[in-house]
PDB file of N, CA and C in Angstrom:
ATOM      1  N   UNK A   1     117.061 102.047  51.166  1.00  0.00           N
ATOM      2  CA  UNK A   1     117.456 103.332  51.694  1.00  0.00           C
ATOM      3  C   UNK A   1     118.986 103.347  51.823  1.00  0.00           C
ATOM      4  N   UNK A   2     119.748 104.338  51.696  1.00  0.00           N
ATOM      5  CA  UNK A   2     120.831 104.285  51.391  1.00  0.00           C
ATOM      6  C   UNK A   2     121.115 105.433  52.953  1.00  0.00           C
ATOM      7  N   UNK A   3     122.816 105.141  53.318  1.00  0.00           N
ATOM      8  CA  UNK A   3     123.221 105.590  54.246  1.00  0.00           C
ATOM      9  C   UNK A   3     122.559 107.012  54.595  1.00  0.00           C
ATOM     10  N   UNK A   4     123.177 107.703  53.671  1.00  0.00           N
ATOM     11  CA  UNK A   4     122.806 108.755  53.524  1.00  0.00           C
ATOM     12  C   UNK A   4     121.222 109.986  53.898  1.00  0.00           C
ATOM     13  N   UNK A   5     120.471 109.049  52.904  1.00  0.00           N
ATOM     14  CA  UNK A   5     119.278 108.945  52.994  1.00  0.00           C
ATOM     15  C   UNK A   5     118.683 108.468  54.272  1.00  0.00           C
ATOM     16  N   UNK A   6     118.822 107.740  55.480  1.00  0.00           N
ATOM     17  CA  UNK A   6     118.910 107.177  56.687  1.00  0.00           C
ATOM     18  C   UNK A   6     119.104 108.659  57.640  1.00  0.00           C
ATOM     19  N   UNK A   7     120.256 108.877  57.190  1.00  0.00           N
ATOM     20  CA  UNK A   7     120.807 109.972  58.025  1.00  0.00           C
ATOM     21  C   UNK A   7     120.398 111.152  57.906  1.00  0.00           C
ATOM     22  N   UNK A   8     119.841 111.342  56.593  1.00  0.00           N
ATOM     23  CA  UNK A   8     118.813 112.597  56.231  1.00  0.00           C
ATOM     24  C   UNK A   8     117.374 112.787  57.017  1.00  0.00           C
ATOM     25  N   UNK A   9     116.664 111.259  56.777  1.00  0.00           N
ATOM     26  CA  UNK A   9     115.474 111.146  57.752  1.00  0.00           C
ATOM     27  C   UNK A   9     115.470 111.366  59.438  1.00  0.00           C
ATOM     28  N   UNK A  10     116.839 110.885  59.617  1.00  0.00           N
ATOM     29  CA  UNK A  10     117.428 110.945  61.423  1.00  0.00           C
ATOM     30  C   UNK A  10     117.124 112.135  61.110  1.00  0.00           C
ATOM     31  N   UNK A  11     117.872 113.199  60.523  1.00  0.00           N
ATOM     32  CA  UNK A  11     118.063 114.714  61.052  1.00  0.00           C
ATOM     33  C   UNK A  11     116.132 114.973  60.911  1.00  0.00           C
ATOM     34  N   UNK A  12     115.245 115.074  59.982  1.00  0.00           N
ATOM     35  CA  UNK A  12     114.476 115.167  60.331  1.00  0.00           C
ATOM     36  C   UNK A  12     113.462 115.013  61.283  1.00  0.00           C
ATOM     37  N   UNK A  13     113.631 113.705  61.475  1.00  0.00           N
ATOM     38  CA  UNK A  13     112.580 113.050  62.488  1.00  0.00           C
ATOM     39  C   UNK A  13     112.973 113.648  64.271  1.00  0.00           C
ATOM     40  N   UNK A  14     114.694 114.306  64.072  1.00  0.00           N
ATOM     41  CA  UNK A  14     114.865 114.556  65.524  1.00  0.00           C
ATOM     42  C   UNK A  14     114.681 115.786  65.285  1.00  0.00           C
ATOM     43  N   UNK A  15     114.593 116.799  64.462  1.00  0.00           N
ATOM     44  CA  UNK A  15     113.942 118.378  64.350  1.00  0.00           C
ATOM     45  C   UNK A  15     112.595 118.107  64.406  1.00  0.00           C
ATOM     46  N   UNK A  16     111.851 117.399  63.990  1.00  0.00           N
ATOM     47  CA  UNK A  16     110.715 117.332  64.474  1.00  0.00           C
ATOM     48  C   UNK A  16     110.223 117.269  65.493  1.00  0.00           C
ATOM     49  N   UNK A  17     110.840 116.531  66.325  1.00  0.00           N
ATOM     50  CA  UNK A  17     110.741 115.894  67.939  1.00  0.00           C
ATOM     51  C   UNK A  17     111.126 117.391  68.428  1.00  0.00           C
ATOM     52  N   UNK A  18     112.201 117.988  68.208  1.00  0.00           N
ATOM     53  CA  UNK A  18     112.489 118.808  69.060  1.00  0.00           C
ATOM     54  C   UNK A  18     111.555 120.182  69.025  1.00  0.00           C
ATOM     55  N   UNK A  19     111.040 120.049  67.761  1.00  0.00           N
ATOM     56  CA  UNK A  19     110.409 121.415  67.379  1.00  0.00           C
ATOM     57  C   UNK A  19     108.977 121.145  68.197  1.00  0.00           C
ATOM     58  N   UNK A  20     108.526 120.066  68.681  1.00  0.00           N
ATOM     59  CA  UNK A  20     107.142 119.600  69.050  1.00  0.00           C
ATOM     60  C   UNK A  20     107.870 119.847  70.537  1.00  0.00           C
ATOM     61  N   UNK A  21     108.487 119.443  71.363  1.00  0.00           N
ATOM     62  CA  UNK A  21     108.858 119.578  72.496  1.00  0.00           C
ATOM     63  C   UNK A  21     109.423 120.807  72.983  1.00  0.00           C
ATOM     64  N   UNK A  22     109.388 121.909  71.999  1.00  0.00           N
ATOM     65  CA  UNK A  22     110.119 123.540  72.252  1.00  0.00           C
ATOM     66  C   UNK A  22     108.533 124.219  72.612  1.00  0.00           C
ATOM     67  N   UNK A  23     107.599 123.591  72.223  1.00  0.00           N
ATOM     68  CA  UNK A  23     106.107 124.032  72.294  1.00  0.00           C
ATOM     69  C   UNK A  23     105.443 123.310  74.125  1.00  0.00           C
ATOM     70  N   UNK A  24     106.202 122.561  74.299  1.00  0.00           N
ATOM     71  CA  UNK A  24     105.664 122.014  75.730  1.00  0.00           C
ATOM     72  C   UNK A  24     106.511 122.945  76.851  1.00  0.00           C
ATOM     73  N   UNK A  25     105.502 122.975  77.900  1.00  0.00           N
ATOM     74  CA  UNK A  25     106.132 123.292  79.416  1.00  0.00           C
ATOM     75  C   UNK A  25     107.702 122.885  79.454  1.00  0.00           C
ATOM     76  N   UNK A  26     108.713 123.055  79.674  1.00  0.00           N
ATOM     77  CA  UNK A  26     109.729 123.063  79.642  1.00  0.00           C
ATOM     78  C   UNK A  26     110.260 122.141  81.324  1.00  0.00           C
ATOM     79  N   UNK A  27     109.943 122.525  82.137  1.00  0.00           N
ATOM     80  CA  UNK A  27     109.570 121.752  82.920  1.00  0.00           C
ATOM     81  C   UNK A  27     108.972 120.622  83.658  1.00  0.00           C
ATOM     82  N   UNK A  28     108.242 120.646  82.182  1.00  0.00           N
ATOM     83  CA  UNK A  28     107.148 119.111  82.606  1.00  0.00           C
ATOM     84  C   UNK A  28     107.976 118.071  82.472  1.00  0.00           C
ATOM     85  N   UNK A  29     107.883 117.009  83.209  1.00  0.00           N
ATOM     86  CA  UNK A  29     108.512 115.520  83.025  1.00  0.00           C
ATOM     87  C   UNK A  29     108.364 115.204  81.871  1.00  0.00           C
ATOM     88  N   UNK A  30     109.402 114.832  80.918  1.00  0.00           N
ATOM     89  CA  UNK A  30     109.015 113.960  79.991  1.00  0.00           C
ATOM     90  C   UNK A  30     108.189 112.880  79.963  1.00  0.00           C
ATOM     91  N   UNK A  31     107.501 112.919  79.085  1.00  0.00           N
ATOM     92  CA  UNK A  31     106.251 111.915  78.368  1.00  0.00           C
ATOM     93  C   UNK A  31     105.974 111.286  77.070  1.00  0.00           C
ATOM     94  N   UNK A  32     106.701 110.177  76.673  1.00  0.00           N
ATOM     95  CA  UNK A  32     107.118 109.704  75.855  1.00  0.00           C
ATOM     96  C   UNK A  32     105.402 108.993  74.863  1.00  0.00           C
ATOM     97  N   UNK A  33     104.300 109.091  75.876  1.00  0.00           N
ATOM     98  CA  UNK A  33     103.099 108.437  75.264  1.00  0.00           C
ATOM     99  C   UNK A  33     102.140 109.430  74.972  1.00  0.00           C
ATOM    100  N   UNK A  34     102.532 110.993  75.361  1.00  0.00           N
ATOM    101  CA  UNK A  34     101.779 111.999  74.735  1.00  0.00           C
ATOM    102  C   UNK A  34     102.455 112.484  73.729  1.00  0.00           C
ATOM    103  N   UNK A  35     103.885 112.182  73.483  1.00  0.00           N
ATOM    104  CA  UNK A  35     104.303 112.896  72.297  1.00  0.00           C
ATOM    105  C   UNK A  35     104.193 111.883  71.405  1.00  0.00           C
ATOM    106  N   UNK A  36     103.796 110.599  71.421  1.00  0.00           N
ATOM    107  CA  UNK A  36     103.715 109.765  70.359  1.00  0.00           C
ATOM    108  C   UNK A  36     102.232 109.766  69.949  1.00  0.00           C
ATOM    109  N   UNK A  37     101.484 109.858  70.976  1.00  0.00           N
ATOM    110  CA  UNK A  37      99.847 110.246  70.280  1.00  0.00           C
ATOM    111  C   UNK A  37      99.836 111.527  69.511  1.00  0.00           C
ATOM    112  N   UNK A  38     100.556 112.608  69.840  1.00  0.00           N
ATOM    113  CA  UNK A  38     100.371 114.041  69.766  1.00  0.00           C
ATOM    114  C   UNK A  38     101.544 114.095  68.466  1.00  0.00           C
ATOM    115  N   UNK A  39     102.313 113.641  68.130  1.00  0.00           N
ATOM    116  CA  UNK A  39     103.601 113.414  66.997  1.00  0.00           C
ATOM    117  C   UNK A  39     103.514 112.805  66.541  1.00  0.00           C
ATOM    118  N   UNK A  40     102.636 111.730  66.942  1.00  0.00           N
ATOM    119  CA  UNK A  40     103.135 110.075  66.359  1.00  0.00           C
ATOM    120  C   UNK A  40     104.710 109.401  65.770  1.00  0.00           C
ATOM    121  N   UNK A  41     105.260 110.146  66.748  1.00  0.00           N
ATOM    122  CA  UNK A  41     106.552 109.153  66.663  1.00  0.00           C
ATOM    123  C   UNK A  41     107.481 109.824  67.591  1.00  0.00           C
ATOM    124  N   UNK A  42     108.319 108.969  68.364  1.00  0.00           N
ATOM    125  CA  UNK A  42     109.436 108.606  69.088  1.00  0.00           C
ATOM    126  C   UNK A  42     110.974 108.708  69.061  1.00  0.00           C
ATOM    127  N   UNK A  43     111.402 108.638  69.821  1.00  0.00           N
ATOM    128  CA  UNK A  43     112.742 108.781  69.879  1.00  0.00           C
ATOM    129  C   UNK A  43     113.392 107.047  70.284  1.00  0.00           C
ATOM    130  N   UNK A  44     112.459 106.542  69.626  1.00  0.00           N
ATOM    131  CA  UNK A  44     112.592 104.541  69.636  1.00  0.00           C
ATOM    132  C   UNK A  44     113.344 104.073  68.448  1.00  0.00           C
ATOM    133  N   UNK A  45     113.439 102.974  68.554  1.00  0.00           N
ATOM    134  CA  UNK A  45     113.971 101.832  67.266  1.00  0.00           C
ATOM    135  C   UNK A  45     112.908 101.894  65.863  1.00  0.00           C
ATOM    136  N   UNK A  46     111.448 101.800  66.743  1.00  0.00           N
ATOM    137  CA  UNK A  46     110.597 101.355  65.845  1.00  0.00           C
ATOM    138  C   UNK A  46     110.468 103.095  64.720  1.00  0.00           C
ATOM    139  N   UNK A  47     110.758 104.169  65.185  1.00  0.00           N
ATOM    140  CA  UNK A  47     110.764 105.526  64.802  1.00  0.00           C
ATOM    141  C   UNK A  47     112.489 106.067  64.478  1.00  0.00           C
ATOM    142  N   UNK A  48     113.266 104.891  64.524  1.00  0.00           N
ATOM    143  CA  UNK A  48     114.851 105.592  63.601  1.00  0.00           C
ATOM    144  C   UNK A  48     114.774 104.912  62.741  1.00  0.00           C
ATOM    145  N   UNK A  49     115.268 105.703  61.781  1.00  0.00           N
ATOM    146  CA  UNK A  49     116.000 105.909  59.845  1.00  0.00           C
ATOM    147  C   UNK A  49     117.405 105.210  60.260  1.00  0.00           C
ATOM    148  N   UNK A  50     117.901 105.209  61.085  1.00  0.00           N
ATOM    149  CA  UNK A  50     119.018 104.643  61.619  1.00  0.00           C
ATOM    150  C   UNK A  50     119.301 103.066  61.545  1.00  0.00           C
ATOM    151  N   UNK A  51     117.946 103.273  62.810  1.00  0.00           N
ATOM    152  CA  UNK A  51     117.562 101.871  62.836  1.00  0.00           C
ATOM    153  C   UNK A  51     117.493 101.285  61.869  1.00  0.00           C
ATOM    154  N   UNK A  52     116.472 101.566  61.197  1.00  0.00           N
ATOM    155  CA  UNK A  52     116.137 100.986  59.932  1.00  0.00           C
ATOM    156  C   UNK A  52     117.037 100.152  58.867  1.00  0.00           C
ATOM    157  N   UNK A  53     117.616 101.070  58.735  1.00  0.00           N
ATOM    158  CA  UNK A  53     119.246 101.116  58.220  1.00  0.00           C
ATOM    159  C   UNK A  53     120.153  99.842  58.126  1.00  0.00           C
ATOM    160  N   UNK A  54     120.251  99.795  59.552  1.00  0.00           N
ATOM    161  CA  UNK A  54     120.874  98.650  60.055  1.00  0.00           C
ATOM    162  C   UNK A  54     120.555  97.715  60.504  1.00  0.00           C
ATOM    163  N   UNK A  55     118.698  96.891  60.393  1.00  0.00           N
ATOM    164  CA  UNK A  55     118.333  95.939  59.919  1.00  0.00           C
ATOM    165  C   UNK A  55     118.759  95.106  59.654  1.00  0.00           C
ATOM    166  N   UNK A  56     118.885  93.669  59.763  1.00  0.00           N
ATOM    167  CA  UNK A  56     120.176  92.340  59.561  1.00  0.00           C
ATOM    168  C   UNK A  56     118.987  91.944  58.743  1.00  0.00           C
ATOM    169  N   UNK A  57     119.239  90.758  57.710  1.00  0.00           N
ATOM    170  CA  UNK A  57     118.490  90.033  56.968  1.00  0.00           C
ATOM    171  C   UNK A  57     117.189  89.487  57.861  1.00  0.00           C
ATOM    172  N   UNK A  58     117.501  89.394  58.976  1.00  0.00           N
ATOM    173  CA  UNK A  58     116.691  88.406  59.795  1.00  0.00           C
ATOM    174  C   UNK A  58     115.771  89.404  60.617  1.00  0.00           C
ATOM    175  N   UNK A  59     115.588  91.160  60.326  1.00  0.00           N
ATOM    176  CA  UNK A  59     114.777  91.827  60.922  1.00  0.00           C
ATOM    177  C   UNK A  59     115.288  92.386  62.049  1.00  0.00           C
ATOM    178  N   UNK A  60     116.461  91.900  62.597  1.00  0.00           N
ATOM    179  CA  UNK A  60     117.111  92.208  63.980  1.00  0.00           C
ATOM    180  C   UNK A  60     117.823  93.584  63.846  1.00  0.00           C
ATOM    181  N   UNK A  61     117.991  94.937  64.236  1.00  0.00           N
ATOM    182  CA  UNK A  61     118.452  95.808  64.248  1.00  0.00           C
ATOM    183  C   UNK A  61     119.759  95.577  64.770  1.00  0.00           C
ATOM    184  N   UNK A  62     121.238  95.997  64.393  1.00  0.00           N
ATOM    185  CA  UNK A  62     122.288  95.497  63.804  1.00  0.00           C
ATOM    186  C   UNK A  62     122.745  96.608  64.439  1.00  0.00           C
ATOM    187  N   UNK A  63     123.525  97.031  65.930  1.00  0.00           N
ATOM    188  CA  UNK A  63     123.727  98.465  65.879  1.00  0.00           C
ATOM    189  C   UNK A  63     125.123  98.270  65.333  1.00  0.00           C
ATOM    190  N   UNK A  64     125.746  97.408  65.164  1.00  0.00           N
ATOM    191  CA  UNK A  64     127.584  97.741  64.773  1.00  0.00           C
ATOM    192  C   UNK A  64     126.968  98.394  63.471  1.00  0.00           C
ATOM    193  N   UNK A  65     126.037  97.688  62.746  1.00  0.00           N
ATOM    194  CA  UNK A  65     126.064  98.517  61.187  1.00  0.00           C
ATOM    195  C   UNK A  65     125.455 100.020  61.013  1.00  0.00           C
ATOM    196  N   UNK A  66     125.190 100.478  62.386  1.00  0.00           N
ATOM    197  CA  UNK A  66     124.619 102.308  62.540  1.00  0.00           C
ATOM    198  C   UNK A  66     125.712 102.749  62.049  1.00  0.00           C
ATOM    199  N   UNK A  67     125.331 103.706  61.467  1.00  0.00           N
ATOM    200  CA  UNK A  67     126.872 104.563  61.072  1.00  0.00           C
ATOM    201  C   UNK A  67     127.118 105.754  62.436  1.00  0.00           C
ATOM    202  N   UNK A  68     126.023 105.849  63.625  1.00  0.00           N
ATOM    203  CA  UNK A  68     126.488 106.634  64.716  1.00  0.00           C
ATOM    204  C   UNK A  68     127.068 105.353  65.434  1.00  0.00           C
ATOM    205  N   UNK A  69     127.136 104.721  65.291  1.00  0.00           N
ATOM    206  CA  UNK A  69     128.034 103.243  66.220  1.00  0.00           C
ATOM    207  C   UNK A  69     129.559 103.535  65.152  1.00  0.00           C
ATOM    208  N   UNK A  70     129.504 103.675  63.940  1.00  0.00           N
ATOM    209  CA  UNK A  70     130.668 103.622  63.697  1.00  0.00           C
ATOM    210  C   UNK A  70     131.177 104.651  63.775  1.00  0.00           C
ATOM    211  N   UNK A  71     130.605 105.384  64.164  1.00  0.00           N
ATOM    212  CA  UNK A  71     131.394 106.761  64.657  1.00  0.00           C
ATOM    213  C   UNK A  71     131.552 107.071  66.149  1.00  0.00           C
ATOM    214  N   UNK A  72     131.553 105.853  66.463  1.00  0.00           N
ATOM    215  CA  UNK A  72     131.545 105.684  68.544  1.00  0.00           C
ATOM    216  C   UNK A  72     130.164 106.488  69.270  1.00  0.00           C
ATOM    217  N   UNK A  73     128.780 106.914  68.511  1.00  0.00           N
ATOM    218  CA  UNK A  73     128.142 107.349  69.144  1.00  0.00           C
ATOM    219  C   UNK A  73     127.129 106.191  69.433  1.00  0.00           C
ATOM    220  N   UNK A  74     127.214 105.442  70.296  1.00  0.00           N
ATOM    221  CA  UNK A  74     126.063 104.185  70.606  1.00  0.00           C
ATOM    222  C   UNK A  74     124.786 104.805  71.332  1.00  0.00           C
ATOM    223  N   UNK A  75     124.066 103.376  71.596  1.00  0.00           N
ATOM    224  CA  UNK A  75     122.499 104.091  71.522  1.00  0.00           C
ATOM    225  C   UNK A  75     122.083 103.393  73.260  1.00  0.00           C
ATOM    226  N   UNK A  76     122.499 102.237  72.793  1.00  0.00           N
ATOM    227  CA  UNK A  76     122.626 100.784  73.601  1.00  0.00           C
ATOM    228  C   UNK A  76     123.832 100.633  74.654  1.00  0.00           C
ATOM    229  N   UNK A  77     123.972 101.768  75.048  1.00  0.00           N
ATOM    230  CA  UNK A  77     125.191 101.692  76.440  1.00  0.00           C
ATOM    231  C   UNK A  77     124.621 102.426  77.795  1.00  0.00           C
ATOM    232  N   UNK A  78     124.917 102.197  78.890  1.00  0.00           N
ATOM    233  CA  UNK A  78     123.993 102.941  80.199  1.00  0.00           C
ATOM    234  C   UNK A  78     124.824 104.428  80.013  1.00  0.00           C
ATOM    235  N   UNK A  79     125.943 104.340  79.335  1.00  0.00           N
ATOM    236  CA  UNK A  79     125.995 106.357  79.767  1.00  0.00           C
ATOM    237  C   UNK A  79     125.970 106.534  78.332  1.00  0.00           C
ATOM    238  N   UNK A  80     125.118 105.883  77.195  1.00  0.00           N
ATOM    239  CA  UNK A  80     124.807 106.695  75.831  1.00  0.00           C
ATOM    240  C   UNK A  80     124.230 107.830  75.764  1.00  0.00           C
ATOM    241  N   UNK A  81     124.246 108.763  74.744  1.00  0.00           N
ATOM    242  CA  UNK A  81     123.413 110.174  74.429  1.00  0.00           C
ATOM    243  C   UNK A  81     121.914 109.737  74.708  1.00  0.00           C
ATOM    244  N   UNK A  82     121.585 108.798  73.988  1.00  0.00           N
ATOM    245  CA  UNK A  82     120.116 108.236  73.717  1.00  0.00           C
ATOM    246  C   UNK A  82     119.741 108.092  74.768  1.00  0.00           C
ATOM    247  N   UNK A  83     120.726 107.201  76.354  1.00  0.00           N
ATOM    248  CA  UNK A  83     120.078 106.835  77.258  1.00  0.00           C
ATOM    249  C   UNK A  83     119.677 108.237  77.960  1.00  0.00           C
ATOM    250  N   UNK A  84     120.658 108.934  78.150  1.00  0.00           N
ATOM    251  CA  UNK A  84     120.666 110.554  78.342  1.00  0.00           C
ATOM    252  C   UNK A  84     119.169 111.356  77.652  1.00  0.00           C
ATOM    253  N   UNK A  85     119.028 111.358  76.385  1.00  0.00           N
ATOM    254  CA  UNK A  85     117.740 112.107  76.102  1.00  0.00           C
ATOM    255  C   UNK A  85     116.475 111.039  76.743  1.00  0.00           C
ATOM    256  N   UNK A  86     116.657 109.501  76.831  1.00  0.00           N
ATOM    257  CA  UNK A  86     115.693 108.725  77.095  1.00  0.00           C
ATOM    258  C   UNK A  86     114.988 109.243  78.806  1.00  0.00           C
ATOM    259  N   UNK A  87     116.487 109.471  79.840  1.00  0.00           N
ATOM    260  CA  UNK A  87     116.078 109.213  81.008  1.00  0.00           C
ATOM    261  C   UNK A  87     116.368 110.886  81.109  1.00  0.00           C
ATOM    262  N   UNK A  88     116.130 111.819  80.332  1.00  0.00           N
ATOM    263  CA  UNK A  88     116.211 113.422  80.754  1.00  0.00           C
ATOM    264  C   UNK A  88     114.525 113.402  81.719  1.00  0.00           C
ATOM    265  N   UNK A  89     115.458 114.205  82.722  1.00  0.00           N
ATOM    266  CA  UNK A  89     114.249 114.580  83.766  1.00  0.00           C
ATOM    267  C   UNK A  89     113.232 115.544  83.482  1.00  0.00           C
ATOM    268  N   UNK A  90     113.264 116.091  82.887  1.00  0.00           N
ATOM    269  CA  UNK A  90     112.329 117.155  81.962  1.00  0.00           C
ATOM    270  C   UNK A  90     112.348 117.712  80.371  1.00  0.00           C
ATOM    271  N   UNK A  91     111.540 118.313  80.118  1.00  0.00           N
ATOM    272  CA  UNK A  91     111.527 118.601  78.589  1.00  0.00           C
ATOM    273  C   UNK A  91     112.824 119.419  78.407  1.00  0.00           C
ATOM    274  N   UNK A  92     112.866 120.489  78.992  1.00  0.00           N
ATOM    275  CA  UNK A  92     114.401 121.384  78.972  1.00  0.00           C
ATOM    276  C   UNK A  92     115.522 120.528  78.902  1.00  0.00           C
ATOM    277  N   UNK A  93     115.719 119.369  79.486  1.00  0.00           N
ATOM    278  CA  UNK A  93     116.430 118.652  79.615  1.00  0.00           C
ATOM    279  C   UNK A  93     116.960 118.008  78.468  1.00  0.00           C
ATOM    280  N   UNK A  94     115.695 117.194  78.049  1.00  0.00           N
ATOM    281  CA  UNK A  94     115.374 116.489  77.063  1.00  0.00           C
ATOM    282  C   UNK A  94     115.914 117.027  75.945  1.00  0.00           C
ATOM    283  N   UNK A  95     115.858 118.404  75.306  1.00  0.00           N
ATOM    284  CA  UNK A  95     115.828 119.497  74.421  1.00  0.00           C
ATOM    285  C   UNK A  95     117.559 119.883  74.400  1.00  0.00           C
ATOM    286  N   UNK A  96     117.591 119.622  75.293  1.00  0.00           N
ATOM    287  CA  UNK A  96     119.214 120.103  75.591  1.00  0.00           C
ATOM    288  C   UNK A  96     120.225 118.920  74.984  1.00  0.00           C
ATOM    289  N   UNK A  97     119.781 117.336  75.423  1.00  0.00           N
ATOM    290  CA  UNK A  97     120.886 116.411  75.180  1.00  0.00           C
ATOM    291  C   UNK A  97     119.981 115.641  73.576  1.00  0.00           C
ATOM    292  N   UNK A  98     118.739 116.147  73.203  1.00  0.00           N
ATOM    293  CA  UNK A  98     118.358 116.188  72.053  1.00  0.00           C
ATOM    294  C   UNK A  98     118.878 116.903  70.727  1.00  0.00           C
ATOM    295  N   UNK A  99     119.343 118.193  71.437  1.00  0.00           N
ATOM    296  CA  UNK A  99     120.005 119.167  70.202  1.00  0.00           C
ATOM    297  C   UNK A  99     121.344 118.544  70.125  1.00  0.00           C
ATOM    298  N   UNK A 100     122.282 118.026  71.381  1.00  0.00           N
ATOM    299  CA  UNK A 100     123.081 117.627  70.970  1.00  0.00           C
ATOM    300  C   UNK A 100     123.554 116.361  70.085  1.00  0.00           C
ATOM    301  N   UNK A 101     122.544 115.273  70.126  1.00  0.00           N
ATOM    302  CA  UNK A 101     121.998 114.239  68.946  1.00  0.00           C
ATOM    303  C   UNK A 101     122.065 114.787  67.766  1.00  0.00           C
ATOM    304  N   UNK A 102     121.256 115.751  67.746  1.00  0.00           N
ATOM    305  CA  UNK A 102     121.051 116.561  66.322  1.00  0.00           C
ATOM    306  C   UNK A 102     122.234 117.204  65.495  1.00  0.00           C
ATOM    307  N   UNK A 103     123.233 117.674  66.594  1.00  0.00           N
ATOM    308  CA  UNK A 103     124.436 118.630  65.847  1.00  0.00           C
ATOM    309  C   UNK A 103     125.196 116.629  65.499  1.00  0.00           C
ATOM    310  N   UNK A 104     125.468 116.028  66.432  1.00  0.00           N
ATOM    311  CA  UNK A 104     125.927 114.751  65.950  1.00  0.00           C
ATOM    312  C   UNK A 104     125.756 114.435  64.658  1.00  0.00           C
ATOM    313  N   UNK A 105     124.448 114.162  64.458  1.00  0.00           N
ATOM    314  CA  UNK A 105     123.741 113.711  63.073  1.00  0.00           C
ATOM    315  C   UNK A 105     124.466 114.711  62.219  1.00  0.00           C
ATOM    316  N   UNK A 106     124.285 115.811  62.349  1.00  0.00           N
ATOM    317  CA  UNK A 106     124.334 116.617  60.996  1.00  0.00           C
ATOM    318  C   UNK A 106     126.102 116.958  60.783  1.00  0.00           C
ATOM    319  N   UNK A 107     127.030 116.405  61.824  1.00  0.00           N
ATOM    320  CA  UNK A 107     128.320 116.415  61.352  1.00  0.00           C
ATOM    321  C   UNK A 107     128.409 114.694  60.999  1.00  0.00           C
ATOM    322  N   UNK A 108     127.877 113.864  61.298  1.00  0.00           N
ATOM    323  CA  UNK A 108     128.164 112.687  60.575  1.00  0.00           C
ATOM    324  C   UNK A 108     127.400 112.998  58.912  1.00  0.00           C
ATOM    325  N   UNK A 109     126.434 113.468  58.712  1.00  0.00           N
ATOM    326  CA  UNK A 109     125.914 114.296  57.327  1.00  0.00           C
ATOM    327  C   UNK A 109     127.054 114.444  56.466  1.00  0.00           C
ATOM    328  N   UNK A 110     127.498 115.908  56.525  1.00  0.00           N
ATOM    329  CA  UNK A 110     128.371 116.580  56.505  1.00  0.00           C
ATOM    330  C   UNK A 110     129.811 115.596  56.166  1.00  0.00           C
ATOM    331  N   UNK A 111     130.003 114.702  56.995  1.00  0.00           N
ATOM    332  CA  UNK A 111     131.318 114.093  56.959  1.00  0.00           C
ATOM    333  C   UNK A 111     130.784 112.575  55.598  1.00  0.00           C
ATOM    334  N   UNK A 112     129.498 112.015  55.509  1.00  0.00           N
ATOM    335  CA  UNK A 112     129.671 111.173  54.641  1.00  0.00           C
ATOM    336  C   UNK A 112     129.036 111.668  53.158  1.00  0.00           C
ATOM    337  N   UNK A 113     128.559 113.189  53.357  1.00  0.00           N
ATOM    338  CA  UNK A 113     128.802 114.347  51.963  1.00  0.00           C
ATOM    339  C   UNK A 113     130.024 114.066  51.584  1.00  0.00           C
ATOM    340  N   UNK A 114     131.169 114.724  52.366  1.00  0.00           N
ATOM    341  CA  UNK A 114     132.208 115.024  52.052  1.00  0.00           C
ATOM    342  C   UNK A 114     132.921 113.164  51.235  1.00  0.00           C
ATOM    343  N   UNK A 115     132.691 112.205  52.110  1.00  0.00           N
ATOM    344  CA  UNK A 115     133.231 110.732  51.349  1.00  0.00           C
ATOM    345  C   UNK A 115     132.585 110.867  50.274  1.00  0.00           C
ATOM    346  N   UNK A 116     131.057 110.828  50.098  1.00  0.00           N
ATOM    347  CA  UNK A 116     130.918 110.493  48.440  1.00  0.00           C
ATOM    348  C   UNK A 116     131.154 111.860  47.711  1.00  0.00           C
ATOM    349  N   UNK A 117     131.923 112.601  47.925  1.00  0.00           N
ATOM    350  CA  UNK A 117     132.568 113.668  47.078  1.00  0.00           C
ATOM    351  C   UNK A 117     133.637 113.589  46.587  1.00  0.00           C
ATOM    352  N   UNK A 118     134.550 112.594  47.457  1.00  0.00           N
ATOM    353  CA  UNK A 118     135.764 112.713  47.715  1.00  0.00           C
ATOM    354  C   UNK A 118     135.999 111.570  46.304  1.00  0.00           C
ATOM    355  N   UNK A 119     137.170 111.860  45.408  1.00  0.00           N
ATOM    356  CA  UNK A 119     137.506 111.169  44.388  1.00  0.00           C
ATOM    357  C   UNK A 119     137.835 109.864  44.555  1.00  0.00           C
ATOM    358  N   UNK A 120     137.331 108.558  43.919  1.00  0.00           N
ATOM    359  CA  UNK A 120     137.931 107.255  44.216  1.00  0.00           C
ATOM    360  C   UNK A 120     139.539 107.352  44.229  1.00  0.00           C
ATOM    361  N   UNK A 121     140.120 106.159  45.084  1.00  0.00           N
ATOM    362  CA  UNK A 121     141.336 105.898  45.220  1.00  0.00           C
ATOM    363  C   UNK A 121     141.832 104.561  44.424  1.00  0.00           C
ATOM    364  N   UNK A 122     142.738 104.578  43.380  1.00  0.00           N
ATOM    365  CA  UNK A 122     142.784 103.370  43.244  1.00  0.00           C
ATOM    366  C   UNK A 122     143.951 102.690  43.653  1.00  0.00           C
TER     367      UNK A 122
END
C-alpha cells in the first residue's frame, strides 16, 4: 500500500465512522463496542490505513513513519486529536473532533497530490 493509498482508505474509513455516528442519538455516550459490532470497525490501530502503513518489519506500528506524525498530527500524546475523539463525552462530541480528523486527512491528501505532481528536482 502506498502512502497515498493509506491516506485514501483513512479518509474513508473516518467518513464512514462519521456517517454511522450522524445516525445515533447525539447525546448518547460514546460506545466504541456497539459501533464495532454495528460497523465493524473502529477508530483503533487494528482499523487505520495509517496504521497499517507504518508497520516496522517486525509488525510493530511505527508512528514516526505516519505521515499525520510527520505532519505534527500524533495519535499517541494525552492532548492528541485521537485522544480527543477517543475520550469525547458524547456522539456530538465525538462528530465534532472526528470531522476535524477528517478535514486533517484530506489536506494532508491534497498536499501529498500536490508532491507527486510536483516536477522532480535535480
Amino acid at each position: 500500500m502506498t502512502k497515498v493509498e493509506a491516506i485514501i482508505d483513512s479518509i474513508a474509513h473516518w467518513e464512514r465512522m462519521i456517517s454511522w455516528v450522524k445516525q445515533q442519538n447525539p447525546l448518547e455516550q460514546i460506545n466504541p463496542y456497539i459501533m464495532k459490532d454495528k460497523l465493524g470497525e473502529l477508530w483503533d490501530e487494528e482499523n487505520c490505513a495509517l496504521c497499517k502503513y507504518s508497520t516496522d518489519e517486525k509488525g510493530k506500528v511505527n508512528c514516526a513513519m505516519c505521515p499525520l506524525a510527520k505532519n505534527l498530527v500524533y495519535c499517541n500524546t494525552p492532548d492528541s486529536l485521537w485522544t480527543k475523539i477517543h475520550f469525547s463525552s458524547n456522539w456530538s462530541e465525538w462528530v465534532e473532533n472526528a470531522e476535524e480528523m477528517l478535514a486533517i486527512l484530506k489536506e494532508l491528501f491534497a498536499k501529498e497530490i500536490a508532491i507527486e505532481a510536483s516536477p522532480q528536482k535535480i
